[in-house]
Each structure stands twice: as C-alpha cells, then as structure tokens.
PDB file of N, CA and C in Angstrom:
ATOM      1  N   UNK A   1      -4.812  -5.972 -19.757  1.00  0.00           N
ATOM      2  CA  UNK A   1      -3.689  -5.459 -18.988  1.00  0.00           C
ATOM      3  C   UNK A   1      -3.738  -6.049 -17.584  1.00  0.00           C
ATOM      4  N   UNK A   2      -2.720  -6.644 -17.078  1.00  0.00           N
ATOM      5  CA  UNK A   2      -2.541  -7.136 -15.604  1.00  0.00           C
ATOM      6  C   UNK A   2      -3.060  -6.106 -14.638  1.00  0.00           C
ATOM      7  N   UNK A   3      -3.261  -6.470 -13.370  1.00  0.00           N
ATOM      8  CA  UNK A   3      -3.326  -5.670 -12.564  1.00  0.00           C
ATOM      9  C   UNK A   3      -2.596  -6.172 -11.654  1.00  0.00           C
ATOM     10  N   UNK A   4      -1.131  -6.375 -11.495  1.00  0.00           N
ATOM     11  CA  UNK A   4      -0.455  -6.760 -10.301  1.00  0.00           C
ATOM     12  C   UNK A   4       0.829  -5.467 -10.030  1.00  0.00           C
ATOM     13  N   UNK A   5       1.475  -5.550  -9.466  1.00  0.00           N
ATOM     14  CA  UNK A   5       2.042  -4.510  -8.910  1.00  0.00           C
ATOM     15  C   UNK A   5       3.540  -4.744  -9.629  1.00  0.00           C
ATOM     16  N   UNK A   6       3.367  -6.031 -10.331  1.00  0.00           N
ATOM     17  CA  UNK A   6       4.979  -6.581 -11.350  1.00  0.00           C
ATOM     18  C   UNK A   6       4.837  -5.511 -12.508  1.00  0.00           C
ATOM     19  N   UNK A   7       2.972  -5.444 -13.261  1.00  0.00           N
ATOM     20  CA  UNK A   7       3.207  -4.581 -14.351  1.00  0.00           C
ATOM     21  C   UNK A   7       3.690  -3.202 -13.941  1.00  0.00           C
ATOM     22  N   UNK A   8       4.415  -2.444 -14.457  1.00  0.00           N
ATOM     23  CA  UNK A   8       4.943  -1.016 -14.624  1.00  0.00           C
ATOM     24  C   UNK A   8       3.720   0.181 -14.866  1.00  0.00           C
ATOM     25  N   UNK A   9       3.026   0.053 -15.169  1.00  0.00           N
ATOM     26  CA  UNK A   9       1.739   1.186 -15.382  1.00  0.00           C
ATOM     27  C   UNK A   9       1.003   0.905 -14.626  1.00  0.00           C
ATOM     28  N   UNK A  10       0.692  -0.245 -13.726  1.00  0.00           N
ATOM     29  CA  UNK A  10      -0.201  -0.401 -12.412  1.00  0.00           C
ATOM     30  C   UNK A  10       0.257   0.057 -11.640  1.00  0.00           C
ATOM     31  N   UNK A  11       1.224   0.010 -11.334  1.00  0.00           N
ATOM     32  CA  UNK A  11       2.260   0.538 -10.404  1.00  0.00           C
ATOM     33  C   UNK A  11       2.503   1.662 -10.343  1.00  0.00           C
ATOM     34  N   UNK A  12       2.552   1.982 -11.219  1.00  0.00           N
ATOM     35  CA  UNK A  12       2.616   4.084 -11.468  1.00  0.00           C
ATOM     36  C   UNK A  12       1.750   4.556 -11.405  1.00  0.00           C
ATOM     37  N   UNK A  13       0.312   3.894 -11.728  1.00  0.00           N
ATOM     38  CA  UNK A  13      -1.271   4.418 -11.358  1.00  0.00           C
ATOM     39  C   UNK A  13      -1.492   4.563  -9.735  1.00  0.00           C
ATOM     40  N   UNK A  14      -0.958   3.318  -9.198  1.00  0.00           N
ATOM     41  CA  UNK A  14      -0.698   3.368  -7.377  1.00  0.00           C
ATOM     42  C   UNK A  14      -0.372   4.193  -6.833  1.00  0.00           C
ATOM     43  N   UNK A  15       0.907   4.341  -7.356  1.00  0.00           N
ATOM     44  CA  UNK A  15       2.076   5.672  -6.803  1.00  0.00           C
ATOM     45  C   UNK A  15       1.249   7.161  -7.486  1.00  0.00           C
ATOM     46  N   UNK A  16       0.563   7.125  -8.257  1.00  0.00           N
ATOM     47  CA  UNK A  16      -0.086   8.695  -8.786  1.00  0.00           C
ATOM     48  C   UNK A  16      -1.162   9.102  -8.040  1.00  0.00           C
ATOM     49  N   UNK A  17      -2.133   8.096  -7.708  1.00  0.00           N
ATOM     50  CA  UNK A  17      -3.525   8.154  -6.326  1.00  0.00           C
ATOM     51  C   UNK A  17      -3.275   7.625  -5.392  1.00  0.00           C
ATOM     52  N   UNK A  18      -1.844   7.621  -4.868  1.00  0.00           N
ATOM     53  CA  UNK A  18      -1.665   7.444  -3.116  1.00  0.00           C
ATOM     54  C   UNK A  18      -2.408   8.649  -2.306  1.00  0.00           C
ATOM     55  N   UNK A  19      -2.245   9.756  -2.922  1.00  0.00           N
ATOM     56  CA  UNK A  19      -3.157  10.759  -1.980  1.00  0.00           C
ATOM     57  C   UNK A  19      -4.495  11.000  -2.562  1.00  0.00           C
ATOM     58  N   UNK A  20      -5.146  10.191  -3.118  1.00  0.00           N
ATOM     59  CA  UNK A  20      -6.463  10.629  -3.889  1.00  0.00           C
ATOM     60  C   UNK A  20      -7.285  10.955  -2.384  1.00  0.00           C
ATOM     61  N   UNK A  21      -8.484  11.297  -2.458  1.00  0.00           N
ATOM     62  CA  UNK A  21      -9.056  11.993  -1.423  1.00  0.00           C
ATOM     63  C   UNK A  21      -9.868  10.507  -0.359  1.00  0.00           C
ATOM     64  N   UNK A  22      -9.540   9.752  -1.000  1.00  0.00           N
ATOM     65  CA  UNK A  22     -10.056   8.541  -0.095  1.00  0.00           C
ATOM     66  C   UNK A  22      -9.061   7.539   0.899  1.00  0.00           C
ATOM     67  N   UNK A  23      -7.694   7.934   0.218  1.00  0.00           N
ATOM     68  CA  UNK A  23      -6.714   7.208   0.763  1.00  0.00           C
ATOM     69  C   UNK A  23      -6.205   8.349   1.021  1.00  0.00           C
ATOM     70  N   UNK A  24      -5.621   9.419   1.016  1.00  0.00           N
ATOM     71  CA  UNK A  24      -4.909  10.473   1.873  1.00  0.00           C
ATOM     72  C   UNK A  24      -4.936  10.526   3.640  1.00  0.00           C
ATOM     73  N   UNK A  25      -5.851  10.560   4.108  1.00  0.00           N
ATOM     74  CA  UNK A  25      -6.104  10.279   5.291  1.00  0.00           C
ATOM     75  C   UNK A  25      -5.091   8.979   6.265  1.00  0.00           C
ATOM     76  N   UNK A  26      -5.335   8.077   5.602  1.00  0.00           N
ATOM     77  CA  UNK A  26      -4.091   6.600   5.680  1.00  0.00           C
ATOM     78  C   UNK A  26      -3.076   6.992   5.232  1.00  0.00           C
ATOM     79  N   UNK A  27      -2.487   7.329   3.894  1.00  0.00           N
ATOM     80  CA  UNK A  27      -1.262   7.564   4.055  1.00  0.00           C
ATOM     81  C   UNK A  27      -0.923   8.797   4.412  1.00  0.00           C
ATOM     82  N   UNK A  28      -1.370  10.059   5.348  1.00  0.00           N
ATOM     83  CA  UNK A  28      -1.148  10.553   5.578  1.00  0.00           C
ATOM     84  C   UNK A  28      -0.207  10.059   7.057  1.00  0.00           C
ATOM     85  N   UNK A  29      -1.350   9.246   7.732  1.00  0.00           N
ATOM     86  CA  UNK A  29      -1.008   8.794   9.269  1.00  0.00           C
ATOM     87  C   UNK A  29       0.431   7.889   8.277  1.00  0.00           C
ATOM     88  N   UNK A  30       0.147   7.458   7.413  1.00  0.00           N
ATOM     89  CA  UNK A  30       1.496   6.415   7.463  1.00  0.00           C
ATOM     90  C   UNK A  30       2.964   7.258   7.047  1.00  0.00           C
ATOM     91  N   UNK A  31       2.904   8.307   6.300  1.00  0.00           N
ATOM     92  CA  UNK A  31       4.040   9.255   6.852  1.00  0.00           C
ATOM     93  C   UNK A  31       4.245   9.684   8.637  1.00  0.00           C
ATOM     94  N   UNK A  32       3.344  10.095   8.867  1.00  0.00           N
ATOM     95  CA  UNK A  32       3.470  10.802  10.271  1.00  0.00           C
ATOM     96  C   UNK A  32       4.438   9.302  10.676  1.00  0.00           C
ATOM     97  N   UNK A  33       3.983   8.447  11.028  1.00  0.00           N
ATOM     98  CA  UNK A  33       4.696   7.408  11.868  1.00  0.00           C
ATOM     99  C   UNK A  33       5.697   6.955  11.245  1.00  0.00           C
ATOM    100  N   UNK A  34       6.360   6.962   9.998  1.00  0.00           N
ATOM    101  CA  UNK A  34       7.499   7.190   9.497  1.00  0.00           C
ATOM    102  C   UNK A  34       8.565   8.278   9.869  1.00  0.00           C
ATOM    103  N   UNK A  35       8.056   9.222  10.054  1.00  0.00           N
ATOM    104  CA  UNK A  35       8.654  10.156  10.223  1.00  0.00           C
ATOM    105  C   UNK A  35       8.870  10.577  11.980  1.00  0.00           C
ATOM    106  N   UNK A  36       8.265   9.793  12.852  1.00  0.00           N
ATOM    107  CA  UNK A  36       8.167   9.541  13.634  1.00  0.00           C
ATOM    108  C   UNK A  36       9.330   8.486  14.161  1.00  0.00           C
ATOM    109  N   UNK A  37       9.876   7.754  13.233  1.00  0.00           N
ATOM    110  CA  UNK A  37      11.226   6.938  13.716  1.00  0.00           C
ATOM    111  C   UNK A  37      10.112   5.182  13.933  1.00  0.00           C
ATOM    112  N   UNK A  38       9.059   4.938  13.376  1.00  0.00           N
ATOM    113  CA  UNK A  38       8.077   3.651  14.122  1.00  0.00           C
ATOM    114  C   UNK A  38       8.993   2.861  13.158  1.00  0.00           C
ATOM    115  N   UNK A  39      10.230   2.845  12.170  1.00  0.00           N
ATOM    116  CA  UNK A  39      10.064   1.632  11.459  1.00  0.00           C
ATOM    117  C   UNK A  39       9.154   2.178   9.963  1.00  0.00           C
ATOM    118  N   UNK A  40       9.702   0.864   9.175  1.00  0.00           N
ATOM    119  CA  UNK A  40       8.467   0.709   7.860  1.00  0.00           C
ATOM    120  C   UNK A  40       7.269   0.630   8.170  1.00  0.00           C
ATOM    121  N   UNK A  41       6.427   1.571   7.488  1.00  0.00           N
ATOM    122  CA  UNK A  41       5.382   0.991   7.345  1.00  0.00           C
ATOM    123  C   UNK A  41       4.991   1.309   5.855  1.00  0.00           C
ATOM    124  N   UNK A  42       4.041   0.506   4.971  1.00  0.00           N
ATOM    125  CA  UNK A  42       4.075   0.611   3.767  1.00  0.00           C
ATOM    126  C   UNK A  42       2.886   1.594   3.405  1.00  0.00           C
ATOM    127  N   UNK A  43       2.821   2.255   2.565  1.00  0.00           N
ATOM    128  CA  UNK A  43       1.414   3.046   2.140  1.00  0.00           C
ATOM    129  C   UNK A  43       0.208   2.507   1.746  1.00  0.00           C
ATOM    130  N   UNK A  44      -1.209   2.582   1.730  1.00  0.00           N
ATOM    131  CA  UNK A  44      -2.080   1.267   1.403  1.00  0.00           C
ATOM    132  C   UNK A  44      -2.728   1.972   0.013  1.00  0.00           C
ATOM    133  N   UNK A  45      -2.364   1.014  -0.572  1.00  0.00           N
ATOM    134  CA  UNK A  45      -3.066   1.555  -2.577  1.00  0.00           C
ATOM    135  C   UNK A  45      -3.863   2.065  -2.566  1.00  0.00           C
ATOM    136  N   UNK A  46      -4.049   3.117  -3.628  1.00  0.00           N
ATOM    137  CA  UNK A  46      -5.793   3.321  -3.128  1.00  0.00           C
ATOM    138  C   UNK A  46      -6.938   2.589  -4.472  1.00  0.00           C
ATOM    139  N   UNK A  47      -5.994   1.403  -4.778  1.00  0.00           N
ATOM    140  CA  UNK A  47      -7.257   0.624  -5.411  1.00  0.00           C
ATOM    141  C   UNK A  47      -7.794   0.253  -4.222  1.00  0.00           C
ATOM    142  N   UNK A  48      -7.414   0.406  -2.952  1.00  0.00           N
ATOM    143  CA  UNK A  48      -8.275  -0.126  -2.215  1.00  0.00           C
ATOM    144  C   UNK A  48      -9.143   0.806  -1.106  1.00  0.00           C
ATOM    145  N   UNK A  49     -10.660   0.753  -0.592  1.00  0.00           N
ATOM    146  CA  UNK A  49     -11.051   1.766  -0.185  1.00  0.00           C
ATOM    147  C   UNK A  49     -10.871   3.125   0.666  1.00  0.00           C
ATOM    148  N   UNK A  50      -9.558   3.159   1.563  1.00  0.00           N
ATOM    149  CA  UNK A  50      -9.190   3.826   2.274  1.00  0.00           C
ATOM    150  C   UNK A  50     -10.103   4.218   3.202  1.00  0.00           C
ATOM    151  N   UNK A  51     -10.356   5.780   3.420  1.00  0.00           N
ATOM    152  CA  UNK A  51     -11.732   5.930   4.310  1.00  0.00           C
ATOM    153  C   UNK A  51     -13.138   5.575   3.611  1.00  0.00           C
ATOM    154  N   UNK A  52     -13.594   5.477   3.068  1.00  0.00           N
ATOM    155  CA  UNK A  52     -14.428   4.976   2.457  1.00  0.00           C
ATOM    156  C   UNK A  52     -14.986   3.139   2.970  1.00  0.00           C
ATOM    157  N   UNK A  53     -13.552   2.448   3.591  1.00  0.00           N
ATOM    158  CA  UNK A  53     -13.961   0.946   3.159  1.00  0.00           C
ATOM    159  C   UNK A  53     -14.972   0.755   4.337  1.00  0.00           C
ATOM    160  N   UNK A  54     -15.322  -0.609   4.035  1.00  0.00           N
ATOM    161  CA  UNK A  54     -16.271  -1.530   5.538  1.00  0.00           C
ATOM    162  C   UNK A  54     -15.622  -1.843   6.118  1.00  0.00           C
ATOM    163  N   UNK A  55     -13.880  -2.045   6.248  1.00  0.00           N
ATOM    164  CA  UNK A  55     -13.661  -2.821   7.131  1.00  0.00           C
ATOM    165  C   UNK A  55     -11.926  -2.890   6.552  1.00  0.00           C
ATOM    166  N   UNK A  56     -11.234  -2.953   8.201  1.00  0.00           N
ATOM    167  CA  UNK A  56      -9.555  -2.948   8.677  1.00  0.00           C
ATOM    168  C   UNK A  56      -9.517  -3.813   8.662  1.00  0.00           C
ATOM    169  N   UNK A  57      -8.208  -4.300   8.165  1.00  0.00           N
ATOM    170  CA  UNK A  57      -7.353  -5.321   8.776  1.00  0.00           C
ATOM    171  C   UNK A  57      -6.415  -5.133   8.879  1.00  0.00           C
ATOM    172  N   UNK A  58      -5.605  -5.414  10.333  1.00  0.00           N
ATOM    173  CA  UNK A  58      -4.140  -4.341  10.760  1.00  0.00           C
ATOM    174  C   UNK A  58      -3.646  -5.906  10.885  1.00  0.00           C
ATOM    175  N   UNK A  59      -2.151  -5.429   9.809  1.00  0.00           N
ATOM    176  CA  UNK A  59      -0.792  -6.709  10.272  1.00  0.00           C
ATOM    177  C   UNK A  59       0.052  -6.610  10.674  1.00  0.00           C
ATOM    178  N   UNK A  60       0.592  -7.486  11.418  1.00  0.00           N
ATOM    179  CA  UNK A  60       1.897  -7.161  11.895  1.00  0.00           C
ATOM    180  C   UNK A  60       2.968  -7.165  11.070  1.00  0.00           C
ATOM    181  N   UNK A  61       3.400  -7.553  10.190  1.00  0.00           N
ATOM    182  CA  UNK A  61       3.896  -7.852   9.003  1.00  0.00           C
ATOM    183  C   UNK A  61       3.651  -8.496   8.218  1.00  0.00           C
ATOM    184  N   UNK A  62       2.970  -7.116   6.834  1.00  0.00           N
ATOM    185  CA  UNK A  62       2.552  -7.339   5.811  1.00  0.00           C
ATOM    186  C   UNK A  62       3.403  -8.172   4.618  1.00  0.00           C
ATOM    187  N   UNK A  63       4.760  -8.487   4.985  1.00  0.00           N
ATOM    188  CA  UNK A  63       5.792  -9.083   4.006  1.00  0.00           C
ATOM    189  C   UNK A  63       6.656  -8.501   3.458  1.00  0.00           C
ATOM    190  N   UNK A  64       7.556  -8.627   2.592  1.00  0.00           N
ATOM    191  CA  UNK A  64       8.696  -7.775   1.831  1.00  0.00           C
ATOM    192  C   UNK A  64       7.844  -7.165   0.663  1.00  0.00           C
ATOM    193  N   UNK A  65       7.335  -7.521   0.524  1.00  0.00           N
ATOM    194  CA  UNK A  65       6.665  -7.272  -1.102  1.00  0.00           C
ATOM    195  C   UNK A  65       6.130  -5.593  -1.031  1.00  0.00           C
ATOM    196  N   UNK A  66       5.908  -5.458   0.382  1.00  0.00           N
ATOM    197  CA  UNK A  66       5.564  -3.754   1.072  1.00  0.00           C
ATOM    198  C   UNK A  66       6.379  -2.946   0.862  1.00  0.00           C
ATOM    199  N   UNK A  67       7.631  -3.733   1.123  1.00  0.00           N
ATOM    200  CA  UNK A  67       8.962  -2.679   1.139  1.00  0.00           C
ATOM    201  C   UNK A  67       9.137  -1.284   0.070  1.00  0.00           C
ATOM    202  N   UNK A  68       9.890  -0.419   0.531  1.00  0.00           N
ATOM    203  CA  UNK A  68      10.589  -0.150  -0.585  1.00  0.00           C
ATOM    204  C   UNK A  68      11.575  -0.664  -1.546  1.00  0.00           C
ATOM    205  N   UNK A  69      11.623  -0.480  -2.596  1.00  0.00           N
ATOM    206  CA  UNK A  69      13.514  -1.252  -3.101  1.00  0.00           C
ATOM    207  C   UNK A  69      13.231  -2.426  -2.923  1.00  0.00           C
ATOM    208  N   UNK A  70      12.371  -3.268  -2.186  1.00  0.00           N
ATOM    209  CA  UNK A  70      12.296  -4.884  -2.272  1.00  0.00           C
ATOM    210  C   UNK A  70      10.934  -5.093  -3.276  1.00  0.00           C
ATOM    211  N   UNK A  71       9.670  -4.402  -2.937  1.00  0.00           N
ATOM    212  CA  UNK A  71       8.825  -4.834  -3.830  1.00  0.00           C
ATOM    213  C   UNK A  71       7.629  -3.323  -4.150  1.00  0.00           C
ATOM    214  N   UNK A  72       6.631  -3.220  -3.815  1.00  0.00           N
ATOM    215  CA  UNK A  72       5.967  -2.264  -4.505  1.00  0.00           C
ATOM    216  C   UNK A  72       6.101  -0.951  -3.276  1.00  0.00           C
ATOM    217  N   UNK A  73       6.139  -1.184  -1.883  1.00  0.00           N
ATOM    218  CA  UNK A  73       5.806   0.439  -0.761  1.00  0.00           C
ATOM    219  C   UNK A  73       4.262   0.074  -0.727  1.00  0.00           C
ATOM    220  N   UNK A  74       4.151  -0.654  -1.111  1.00  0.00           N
ATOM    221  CA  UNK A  74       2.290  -0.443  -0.756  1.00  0.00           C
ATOM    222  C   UNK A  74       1.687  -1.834  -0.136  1.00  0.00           C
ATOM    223  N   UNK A  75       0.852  -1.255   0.413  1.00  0.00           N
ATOM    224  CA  UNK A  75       0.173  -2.500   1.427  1.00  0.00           C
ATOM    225  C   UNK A  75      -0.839  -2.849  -0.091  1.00  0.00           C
ATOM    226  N   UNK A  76      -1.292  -3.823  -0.648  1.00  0.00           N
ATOM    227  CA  UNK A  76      -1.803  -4.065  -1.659  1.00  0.00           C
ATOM    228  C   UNK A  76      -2.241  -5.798  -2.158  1.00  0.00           C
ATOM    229  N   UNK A  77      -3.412  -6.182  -2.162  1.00  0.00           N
ATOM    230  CA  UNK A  77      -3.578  -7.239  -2.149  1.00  0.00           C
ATOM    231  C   UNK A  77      -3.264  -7.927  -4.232  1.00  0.00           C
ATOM    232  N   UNK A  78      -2.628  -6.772  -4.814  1.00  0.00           N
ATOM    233  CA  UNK A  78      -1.807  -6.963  -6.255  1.00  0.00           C
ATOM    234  C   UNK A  78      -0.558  -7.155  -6.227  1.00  0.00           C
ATOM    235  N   UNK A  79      -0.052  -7.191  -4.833  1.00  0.00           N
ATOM    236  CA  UNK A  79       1.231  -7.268  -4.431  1.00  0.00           C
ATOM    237  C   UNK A  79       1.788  -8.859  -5.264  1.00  0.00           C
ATOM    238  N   UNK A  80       3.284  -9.177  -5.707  1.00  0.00           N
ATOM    239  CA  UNK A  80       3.487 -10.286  -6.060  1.00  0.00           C
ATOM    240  C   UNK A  80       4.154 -11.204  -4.937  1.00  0.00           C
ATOM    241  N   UNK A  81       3.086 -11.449  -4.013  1.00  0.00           N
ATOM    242  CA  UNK A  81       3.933 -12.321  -3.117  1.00  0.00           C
ATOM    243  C   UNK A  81       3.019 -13.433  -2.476  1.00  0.00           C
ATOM    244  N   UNK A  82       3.216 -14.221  -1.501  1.00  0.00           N
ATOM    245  CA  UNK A  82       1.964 -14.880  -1.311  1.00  0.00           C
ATOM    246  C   UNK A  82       1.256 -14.635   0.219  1.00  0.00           C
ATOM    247  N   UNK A  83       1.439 -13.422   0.507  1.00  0.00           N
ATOM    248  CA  UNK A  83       1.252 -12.383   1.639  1.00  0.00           C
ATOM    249  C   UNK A  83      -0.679 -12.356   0.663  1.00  0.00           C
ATOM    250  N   UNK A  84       0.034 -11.163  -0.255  1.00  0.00           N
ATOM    251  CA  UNK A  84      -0.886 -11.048  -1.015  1.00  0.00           C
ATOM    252  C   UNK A  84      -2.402 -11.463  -1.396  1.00  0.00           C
ATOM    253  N   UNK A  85      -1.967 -12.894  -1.605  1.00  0.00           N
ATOM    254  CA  UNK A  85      -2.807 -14.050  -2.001  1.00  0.00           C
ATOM    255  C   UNK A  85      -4.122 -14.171  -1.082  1.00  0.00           C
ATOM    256  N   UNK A  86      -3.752 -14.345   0.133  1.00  0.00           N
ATOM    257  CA  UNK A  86      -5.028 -14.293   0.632  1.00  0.00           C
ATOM    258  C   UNK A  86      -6.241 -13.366   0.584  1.00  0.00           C
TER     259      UNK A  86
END
C-alpha cells in the first residue's frame, strides 16, 4: 500500500490522528492562529513526530500541496508535490 497523501486511506489515517497525543499540541497552536485571522497554515501529520521529534523546521511556504481543496491540509513530507521531496 502507498504511503503518499494521493492514496485515499493514507489520507484518512492523517486526518483520523491529527490530534493523537503527540501531534495535538501543534495542531492545536495551528488552529489557534487560524482562528486568529494569521492566514493558512496547514496541520502537520502525525506520521510525523510532533512533540516527541529532535528537531523543527519552520517554512515560509510549505507549497499548495498544504492547502485545503488544493492538496492534502497537512504539512507532510507524503505530500504529492516537489515541496515534499526534499
């Protein structure tokens, strides 16, 4: 089974542990500043470590592929774009 954010059940696994207890914390702040009027910002998967990880990396723009309605809402290095890739 793929793991990119094109398949449909990866994608719904993303969107089901956006608040798991390791990434809640992040997308918690990333509502607040939504809701706050800052602009998009995308939610970060929690295939990836959230509080838990070694180490940030903050972008200025992560790409369309973040979007809503354009590609997955999630900051995600399964993203299909070549943001991604690196």
């Amino acid at each position: 089974m793929p793991r990119r954010m094109a398949d449909d059940d990866f994608r719904r696994g993303q969107k089901a542990g956006m608040f798991s207890a390791h990434i809640r914390p992040v997308n918690d702040l990333v509502e607040d500043l939504r809701a706050q009027g800052r602009g998009f910002v995308p939610y970060v998967a929690p295939l990836h470590g959230g509080v838990e990880s070694r180490m940030l990396s903050i972008l200025r723009d992560p790409g369309p592929a973040t979007r809503d309605g354009v590609g997955s809402g999630f900051l995600c290095i399964e993203n299909d774009d070549p943001a991604a890739e690196f």
